[in-house]
N, C-alpha and C. Protein backbone atom coordinates (compact mmCIF):
# COMPACT_ATOMS: atom_id res chain seq x y z
N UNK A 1 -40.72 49.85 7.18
CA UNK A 1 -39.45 49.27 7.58
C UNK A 1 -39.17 49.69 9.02
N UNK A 2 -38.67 48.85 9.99
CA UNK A 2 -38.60 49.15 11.13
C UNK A 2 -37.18 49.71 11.32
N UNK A 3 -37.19 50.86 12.69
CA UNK A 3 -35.75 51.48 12.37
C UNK A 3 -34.84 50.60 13.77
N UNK A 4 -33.57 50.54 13.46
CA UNK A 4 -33.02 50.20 14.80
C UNK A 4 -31.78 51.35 15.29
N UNK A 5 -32.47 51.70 16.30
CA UNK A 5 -31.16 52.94 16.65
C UNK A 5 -29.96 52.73 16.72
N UNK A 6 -29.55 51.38 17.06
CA UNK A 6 -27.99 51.30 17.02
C UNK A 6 -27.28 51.07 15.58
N UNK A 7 -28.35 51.18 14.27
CA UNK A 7 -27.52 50.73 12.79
C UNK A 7 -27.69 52.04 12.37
N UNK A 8 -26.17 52.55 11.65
CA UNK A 8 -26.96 53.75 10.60
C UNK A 8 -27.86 53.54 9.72
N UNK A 9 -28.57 54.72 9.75
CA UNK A 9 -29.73 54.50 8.86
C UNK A 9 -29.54 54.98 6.88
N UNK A 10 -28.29 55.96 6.74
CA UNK A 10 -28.19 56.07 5.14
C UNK A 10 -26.81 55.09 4.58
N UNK A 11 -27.49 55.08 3.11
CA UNK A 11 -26.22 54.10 2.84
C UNK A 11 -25.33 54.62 2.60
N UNK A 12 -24.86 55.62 3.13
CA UNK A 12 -23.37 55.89 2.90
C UNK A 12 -22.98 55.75 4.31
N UNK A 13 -23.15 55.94 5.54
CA UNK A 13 -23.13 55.27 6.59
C UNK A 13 -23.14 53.86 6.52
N UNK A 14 -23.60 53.01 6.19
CA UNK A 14 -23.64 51.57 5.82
C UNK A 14 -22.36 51.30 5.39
N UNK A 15 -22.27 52.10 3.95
CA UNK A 15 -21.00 51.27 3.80
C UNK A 15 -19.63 51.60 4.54
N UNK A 16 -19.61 53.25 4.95
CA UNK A 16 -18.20 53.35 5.88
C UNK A 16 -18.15 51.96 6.87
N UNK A 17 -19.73 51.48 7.55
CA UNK A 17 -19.35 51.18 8.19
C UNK A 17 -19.03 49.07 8.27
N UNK A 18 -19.42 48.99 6.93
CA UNK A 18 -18.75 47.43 6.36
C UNK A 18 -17.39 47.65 5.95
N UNK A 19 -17.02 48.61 6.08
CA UNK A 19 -15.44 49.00 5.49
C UNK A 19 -14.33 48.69 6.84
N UNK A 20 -15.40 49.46 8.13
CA UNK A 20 -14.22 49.46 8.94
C UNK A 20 -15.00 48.03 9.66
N UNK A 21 -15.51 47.46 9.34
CA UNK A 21 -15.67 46.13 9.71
C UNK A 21 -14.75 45.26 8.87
N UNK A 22 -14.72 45.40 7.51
CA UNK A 22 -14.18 44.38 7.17
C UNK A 22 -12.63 44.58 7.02
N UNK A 23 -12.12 45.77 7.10
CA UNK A 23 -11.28 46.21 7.69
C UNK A 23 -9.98 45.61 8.90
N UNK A 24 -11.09 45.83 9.88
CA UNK A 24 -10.85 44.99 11.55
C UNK A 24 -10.52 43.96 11.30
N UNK A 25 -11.73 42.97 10.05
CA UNK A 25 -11.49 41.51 10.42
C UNK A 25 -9.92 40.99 9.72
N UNK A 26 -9.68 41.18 8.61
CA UNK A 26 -8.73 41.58 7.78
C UNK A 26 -6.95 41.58 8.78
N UNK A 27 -7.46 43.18 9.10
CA UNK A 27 -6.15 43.40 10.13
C UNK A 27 -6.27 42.33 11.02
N UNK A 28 -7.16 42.37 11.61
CA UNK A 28 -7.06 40.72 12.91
C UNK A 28 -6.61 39.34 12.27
N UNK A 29 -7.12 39.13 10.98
CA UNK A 29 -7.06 37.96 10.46
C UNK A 29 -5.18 37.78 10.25
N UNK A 30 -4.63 39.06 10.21
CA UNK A 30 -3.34 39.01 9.37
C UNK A 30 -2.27 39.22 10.53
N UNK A 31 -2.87 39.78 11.75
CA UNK A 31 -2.19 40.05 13.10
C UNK A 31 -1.95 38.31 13.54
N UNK A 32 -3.34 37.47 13.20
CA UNK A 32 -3.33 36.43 13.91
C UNK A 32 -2.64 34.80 13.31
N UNK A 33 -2.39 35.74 11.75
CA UNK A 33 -1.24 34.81 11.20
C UNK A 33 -2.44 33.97 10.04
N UNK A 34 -3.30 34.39 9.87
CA UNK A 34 -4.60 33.45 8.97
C UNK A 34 -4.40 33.90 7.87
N UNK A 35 -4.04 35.05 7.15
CA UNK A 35 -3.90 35.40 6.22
C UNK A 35 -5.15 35.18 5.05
N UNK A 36 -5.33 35.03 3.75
CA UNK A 36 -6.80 34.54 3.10
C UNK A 36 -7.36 33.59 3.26
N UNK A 37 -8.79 33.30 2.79
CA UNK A 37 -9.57 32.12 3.36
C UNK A 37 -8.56 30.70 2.82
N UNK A 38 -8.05 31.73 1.58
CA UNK A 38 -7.16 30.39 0.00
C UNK A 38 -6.22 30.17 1.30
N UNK A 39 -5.51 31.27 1.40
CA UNK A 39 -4.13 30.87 2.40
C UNK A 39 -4.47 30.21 3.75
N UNK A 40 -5.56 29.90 4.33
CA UNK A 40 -5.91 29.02 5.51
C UNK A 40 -5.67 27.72 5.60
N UNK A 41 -6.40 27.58 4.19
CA UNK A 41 -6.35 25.73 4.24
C UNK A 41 -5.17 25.05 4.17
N UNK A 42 -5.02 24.54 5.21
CA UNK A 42 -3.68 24.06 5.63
C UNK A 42 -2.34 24.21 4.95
N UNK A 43 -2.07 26.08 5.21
CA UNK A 43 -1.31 26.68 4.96
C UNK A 43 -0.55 26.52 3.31
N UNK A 44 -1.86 26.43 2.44
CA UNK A 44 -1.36 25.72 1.54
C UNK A 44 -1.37 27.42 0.16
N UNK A 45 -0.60 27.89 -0.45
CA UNK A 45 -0.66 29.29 -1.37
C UNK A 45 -1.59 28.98 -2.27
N UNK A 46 -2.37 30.26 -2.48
CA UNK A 46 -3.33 29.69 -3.60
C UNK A 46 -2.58 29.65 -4.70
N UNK A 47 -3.27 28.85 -5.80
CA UNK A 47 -3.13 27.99 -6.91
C UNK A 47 -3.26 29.08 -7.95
N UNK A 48 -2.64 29.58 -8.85
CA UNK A 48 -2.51 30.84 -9.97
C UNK A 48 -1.60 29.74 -11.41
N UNK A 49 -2.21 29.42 -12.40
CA UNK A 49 -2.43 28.48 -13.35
C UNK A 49 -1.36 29.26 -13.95
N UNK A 50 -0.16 28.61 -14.44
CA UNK A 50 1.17 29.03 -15.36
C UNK A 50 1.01 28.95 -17.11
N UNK A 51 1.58 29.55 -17.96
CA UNK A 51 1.37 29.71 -19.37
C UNK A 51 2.76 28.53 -19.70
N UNK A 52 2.31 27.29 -19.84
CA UNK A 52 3.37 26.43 -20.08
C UNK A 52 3.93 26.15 -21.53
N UNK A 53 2.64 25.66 -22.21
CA UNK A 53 2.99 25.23 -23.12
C UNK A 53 2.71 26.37 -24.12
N UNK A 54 3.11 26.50 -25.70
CA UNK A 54 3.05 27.15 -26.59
C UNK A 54 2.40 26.63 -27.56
N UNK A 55 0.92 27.45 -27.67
CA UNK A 55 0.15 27.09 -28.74
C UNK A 55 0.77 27.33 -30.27
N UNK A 56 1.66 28.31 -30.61
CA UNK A 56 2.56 28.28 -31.50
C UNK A 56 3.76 27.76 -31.85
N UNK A 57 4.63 27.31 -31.16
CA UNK A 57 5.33 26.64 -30.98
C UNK A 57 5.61 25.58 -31.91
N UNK A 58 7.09 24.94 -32.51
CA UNK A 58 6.89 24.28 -33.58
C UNK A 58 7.58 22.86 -33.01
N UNK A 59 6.50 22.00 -32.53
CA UNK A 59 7.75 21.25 -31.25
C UNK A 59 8.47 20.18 -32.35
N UNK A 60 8.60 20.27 -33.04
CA UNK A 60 9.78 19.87 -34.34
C UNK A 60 11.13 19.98 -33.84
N UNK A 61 11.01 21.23 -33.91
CA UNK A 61 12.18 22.36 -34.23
C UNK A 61 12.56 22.38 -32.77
N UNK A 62 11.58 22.63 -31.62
CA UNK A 62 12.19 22.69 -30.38
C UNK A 62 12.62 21.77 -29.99
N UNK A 63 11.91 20.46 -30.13
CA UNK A 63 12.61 18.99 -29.51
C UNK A 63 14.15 19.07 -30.72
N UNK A 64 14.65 19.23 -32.14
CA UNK A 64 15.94 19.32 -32.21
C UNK A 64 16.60 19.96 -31.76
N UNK A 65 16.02 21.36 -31.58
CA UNK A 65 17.02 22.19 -30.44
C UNK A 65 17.23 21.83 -29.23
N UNK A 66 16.54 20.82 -28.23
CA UNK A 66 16.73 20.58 -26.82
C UNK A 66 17.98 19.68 -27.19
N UNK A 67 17.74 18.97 -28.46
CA UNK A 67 18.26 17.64 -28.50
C UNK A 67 19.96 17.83 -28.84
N UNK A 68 19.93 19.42 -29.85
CA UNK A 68 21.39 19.84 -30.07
C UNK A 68 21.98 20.40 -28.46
N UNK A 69 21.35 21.24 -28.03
CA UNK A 69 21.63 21.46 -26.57
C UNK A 69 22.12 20.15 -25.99
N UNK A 70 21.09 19.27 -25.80
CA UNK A 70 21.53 18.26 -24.99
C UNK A 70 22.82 17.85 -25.28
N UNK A 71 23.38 17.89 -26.37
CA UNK A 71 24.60 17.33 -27.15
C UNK A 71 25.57 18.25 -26.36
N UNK A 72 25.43 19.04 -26.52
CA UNK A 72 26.72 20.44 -25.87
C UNK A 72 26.92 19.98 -24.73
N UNK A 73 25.84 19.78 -24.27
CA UNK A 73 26.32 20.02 -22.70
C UNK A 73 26.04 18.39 -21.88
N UNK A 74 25.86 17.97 -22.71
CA UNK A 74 26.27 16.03 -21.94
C UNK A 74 24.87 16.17 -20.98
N UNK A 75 23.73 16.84 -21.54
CA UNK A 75 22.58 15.97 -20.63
C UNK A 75 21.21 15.28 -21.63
N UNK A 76 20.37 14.78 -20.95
CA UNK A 76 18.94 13.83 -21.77
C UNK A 76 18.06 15.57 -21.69
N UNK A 77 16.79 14.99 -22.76
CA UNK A 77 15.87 15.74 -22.83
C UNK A 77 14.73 15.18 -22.51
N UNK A 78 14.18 15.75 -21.97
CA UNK A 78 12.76 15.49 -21.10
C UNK A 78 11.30 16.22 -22.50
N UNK A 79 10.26 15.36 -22.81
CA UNK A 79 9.67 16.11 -23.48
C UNK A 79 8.25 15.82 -22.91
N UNK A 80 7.69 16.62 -22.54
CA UNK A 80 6.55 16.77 -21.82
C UNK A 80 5.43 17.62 -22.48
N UNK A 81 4.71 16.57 -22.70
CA UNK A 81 2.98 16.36 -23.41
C UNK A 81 1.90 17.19 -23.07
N UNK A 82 1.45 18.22 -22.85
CA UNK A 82 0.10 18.60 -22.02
C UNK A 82 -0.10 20.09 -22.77
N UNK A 83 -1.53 20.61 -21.64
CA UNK A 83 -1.75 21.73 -22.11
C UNK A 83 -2.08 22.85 -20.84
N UNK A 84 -2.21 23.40 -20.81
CA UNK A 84 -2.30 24.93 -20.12
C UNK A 84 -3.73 24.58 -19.05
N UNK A 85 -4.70 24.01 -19.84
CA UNK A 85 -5.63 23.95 -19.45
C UNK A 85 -5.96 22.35 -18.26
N UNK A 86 -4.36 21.44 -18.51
CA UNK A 86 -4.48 20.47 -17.45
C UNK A 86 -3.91 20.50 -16.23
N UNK A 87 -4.70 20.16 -15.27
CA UNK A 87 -4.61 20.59 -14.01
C UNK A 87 -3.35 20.02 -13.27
N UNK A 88 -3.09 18.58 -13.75
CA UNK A 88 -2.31 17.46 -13.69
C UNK A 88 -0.67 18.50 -14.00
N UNK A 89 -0.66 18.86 -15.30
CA UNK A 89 0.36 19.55 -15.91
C UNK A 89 0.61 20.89 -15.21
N UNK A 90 -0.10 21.12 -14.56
CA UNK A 90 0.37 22.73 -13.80
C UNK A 90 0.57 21.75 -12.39
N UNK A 91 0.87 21.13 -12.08
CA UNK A 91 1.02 20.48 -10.80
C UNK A 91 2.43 19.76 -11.76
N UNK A 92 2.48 19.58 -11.90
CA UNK A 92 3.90 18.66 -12.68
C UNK A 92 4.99 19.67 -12.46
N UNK A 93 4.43 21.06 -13.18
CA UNK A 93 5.19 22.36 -13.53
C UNK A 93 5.22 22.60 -11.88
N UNK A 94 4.74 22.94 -11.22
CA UNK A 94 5.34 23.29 -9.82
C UNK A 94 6.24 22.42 -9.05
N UNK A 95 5.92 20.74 -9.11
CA UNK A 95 7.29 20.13 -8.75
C UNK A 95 7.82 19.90 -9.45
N UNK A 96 8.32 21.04 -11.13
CA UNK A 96 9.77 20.23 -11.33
C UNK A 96 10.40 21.42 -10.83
N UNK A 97 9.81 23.05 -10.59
CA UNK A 97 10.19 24.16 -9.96
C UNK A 97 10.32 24.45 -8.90
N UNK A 98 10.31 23.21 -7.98
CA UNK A 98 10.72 23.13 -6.26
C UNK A 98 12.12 22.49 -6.00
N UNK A 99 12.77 22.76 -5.32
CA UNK A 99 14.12 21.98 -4.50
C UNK A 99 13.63 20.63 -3.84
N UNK A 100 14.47 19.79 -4.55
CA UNK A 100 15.30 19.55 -5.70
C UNK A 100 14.98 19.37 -6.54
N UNK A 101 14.15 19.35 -6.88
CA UNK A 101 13.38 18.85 -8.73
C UNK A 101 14.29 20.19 -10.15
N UNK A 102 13.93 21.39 -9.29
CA UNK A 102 14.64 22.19 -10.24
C UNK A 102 16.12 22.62 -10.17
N UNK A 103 16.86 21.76 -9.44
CA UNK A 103 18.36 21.63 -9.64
C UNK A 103 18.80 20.55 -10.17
N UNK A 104 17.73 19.17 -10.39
CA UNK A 104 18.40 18.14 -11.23
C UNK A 104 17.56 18.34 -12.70
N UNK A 105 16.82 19.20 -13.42
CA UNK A 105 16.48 19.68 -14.20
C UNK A 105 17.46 20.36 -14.64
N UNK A 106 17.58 21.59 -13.73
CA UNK A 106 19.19 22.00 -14.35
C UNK A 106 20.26 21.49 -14.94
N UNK A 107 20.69 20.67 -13.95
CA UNK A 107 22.19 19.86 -14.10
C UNK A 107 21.78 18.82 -15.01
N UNK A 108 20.82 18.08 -15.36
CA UNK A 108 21.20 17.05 -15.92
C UNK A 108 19.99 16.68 -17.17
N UNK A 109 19.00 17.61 -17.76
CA UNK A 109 18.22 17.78 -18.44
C UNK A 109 17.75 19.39 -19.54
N UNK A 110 17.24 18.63 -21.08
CA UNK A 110 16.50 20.18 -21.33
C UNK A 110 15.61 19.69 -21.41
N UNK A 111 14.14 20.57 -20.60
CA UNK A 111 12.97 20.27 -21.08
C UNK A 111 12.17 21.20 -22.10
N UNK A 112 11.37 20.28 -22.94
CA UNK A 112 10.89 20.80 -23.73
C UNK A 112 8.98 20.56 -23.63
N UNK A 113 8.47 21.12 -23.52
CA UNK A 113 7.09 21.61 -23.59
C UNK A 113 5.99 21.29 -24.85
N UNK A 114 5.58 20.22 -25.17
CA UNK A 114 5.14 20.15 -26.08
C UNK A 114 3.53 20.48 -26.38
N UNK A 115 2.99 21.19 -26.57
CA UNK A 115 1.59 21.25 -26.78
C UNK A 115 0.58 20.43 -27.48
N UNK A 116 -0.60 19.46 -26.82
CA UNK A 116 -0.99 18.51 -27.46
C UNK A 116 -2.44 19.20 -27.89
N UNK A 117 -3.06 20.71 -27.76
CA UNK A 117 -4.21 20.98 -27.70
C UNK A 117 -5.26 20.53 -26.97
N UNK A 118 -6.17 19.73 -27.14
CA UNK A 118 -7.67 18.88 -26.77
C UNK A 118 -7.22 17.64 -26.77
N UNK A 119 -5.79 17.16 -26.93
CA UNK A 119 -5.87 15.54 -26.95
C UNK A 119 -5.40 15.85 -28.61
N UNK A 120 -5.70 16.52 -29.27
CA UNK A 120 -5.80 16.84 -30.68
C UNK A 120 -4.98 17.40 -31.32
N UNK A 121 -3.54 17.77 -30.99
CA UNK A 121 -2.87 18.31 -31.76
C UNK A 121 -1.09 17.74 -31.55
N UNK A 122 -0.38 17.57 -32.29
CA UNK A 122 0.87 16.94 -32.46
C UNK A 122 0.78 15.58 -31.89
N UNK A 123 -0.09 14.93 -32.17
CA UNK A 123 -0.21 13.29 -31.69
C UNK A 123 0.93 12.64 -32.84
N UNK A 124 1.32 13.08 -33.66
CA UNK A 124 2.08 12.32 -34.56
C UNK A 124 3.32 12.68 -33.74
N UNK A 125 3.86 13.71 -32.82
CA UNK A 125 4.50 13.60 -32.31
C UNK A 125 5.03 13.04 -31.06
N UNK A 126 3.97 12.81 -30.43
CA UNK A 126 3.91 12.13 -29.40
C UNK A 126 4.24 10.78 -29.80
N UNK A 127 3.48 10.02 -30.97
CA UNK A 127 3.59 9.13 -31.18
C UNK A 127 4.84 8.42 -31.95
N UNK A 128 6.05 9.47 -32.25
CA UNK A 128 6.88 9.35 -33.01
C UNK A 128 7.75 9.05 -31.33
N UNK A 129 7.45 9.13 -30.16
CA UNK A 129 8.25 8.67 -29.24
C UNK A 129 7.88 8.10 -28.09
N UNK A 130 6.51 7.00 -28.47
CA UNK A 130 6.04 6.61 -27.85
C UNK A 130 5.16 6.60 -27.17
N UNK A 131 4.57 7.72 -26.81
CA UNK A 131 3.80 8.24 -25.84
C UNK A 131 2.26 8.40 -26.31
N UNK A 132 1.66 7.55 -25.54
CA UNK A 132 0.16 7.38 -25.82
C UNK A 132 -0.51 8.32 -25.05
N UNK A 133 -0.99 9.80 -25.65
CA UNK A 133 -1.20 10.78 -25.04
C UNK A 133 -2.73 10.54 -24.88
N UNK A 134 -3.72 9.64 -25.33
CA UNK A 134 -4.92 9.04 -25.32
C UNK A 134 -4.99 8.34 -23.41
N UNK A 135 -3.80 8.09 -23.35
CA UNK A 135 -3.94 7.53 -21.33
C UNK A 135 -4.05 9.03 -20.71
N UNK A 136 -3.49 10.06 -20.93
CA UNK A 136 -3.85 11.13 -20.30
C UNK A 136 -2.66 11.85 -20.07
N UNK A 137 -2.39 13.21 -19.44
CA UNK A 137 -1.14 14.34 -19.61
C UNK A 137 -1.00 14.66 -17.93
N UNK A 138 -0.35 15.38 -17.65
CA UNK A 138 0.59 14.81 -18.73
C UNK A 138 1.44 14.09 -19.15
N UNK A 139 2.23 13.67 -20.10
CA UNK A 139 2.46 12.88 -20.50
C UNK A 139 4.71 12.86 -20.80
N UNK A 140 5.11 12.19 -20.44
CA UNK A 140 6.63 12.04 -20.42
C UNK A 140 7.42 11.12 -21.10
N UNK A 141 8.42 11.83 -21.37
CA UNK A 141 9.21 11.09 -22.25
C UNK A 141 11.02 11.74 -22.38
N UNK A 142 11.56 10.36 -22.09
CA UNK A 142 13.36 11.23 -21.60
C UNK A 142 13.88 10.34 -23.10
N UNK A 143 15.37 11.30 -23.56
CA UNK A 143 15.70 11.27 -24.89
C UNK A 143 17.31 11.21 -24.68
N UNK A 144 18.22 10.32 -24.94
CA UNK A 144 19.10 10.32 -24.92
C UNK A 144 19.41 11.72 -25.51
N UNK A 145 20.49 12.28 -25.64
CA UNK A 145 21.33 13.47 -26.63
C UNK A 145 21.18 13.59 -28.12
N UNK A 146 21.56 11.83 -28.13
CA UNK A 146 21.65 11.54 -29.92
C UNK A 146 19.66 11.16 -30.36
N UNK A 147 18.99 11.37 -29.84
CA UNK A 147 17.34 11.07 -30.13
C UNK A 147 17.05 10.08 -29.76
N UNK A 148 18.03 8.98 -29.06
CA UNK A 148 17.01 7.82 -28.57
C UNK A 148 16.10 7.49 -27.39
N UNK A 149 14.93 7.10 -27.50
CA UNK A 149 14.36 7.19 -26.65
C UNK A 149 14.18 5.91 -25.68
N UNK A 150 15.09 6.69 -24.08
CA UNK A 150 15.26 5.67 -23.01
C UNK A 150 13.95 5.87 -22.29
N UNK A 151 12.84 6.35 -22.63
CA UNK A 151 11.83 5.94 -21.73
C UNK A 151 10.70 6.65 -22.38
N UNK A 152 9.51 6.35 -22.11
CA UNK A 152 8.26 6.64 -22.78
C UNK A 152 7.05 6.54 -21.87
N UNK A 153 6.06 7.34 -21.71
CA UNK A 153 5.40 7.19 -20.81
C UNK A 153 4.22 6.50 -21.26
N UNK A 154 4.12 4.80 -20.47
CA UNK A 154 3.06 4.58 -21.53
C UNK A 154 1.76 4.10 -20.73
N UNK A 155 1.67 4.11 -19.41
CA UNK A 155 0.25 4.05 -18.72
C UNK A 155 -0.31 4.90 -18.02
N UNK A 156 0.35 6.33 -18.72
CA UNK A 156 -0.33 7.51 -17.53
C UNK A 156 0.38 7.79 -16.26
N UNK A 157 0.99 6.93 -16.03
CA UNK A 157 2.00 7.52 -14.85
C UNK A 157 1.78 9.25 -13.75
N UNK A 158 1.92 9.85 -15.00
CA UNK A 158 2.20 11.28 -14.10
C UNK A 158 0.77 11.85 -14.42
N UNK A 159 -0.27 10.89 -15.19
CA UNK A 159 -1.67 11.34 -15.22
C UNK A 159 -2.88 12.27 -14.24
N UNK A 160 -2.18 11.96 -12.97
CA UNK A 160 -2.60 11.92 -11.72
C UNK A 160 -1.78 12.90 -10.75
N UNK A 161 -1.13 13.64 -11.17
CA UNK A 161 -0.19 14.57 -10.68
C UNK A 161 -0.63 15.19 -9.80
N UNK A 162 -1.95 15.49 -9.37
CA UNK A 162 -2.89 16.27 -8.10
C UNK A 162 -2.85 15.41 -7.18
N UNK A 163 -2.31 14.19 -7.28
CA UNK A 163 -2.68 12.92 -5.45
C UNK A 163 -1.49 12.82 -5.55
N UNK A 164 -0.06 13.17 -6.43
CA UNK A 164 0.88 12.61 -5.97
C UNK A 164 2.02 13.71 -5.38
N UNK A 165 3.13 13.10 -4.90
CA UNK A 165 3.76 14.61 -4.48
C UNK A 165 5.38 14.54 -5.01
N UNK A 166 6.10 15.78 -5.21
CA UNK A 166 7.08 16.21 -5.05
C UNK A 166 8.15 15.42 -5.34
N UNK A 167 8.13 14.01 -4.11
CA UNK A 167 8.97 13.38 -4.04
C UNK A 167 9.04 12.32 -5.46
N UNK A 168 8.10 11.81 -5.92
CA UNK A 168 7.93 11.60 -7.40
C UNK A 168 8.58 11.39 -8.37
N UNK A 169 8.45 12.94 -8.60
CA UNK A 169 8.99 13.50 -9.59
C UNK A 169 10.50 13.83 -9.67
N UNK A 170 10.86 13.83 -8.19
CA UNK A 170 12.63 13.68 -7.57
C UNK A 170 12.85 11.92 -8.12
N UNK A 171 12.39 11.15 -7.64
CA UNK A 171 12.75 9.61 -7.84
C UNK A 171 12.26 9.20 -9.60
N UNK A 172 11.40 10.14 -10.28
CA UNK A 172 11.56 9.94 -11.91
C UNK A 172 13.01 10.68 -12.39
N UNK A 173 13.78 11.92 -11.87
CA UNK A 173 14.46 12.65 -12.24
C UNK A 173 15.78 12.19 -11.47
N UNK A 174 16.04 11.13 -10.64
CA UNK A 174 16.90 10.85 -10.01
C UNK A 174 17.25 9.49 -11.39
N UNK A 175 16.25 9.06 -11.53
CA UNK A 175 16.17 7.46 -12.20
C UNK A 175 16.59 7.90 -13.89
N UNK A 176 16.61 8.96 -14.33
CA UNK A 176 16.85 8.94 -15.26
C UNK A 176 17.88 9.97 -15.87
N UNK A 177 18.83 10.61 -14.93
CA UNK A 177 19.63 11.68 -14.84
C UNK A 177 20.90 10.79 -15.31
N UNK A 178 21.55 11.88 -15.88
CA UNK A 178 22.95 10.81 -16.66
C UNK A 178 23.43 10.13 -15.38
């Protein structure tokens, strides 16, 4: 092996000295406002996947409870189809948790979370309000107070939730707010 005088030669020298290299780049990177490679791309936060829906959950019981809620307090219920594992549905979940999406959620909706598994699980519920969870998730559906259902999602609409933005989901929640 050939030696070069300017590299240390043991590895514990080696690694002090990838430390205060990577170190430098790090501090420079964070002096110069770049922050992680995730946080570069056009200043966008990396992506950390939310625990939405409830694999236990008895969405029976929760859609009557949104629905008695809704009664109290004079707003519709929103019941939303998907699973943990759709990408679409964790993009849904971040714009209904941005301004304004999560102040007309507030004021004028309960949402309820329904868990569909693989495509495979509470389809009788889905289907008890329309919603052809076979076009894809996730999947929406708004509920008067008293259970009737003023809208149903029935071509996939919010299927696609990764190309669409923000504003959206403001003009679905504007359109259907008491």
């Amino acid at each position: 092996m050939e030696s070069f005088p300017h590299l240390p030669s043991q590895p514990a020298a080696w690694s002090r000295a990838w430390l205060i290299l990577l170190t430098s780049l790090l501090l420079t990177a964070s002096v110069a406002g770049i922050g992680t490679p995730a946080q570069a791309q056009a200043g966008k936060v990396p992506f950390v996947p939310r625990h939405i829906y409830s694999e236990t959950a008895n969405p029976k019981a929760d859609i009557a409870a949104g629905l008695a809620l809704a009664r109290r307090q004079h707003k519709r219920v929103i019941l939303d189809f998907g699973g943990d594992w759709c990408g679409d549905c964790q993009v849904l979940d971040i714009y209904f948790n941005q301004a304004p999406n999560a102040d007309l959620l507030q004021k004028h909706f309960i949402l309820v979370h329904v868990w569909i598994g693989h495509m495979d699980t509470h389809i009788d519920v889905a289907a008890k309000y329309g919603v052809p969870i076979n076009r894809g998730v996730p999947a929406l559906a708004v509920l008067a107070a008293d259970g009737t259902v003023l809208y149903s999602q029935k071509t996939g609409e919010f299927n696609n939730m990764r190309n669409m933005d923000a504003a959206s989901v403001t003009g679905f929640l504007e359109k259907w707010k008491n």
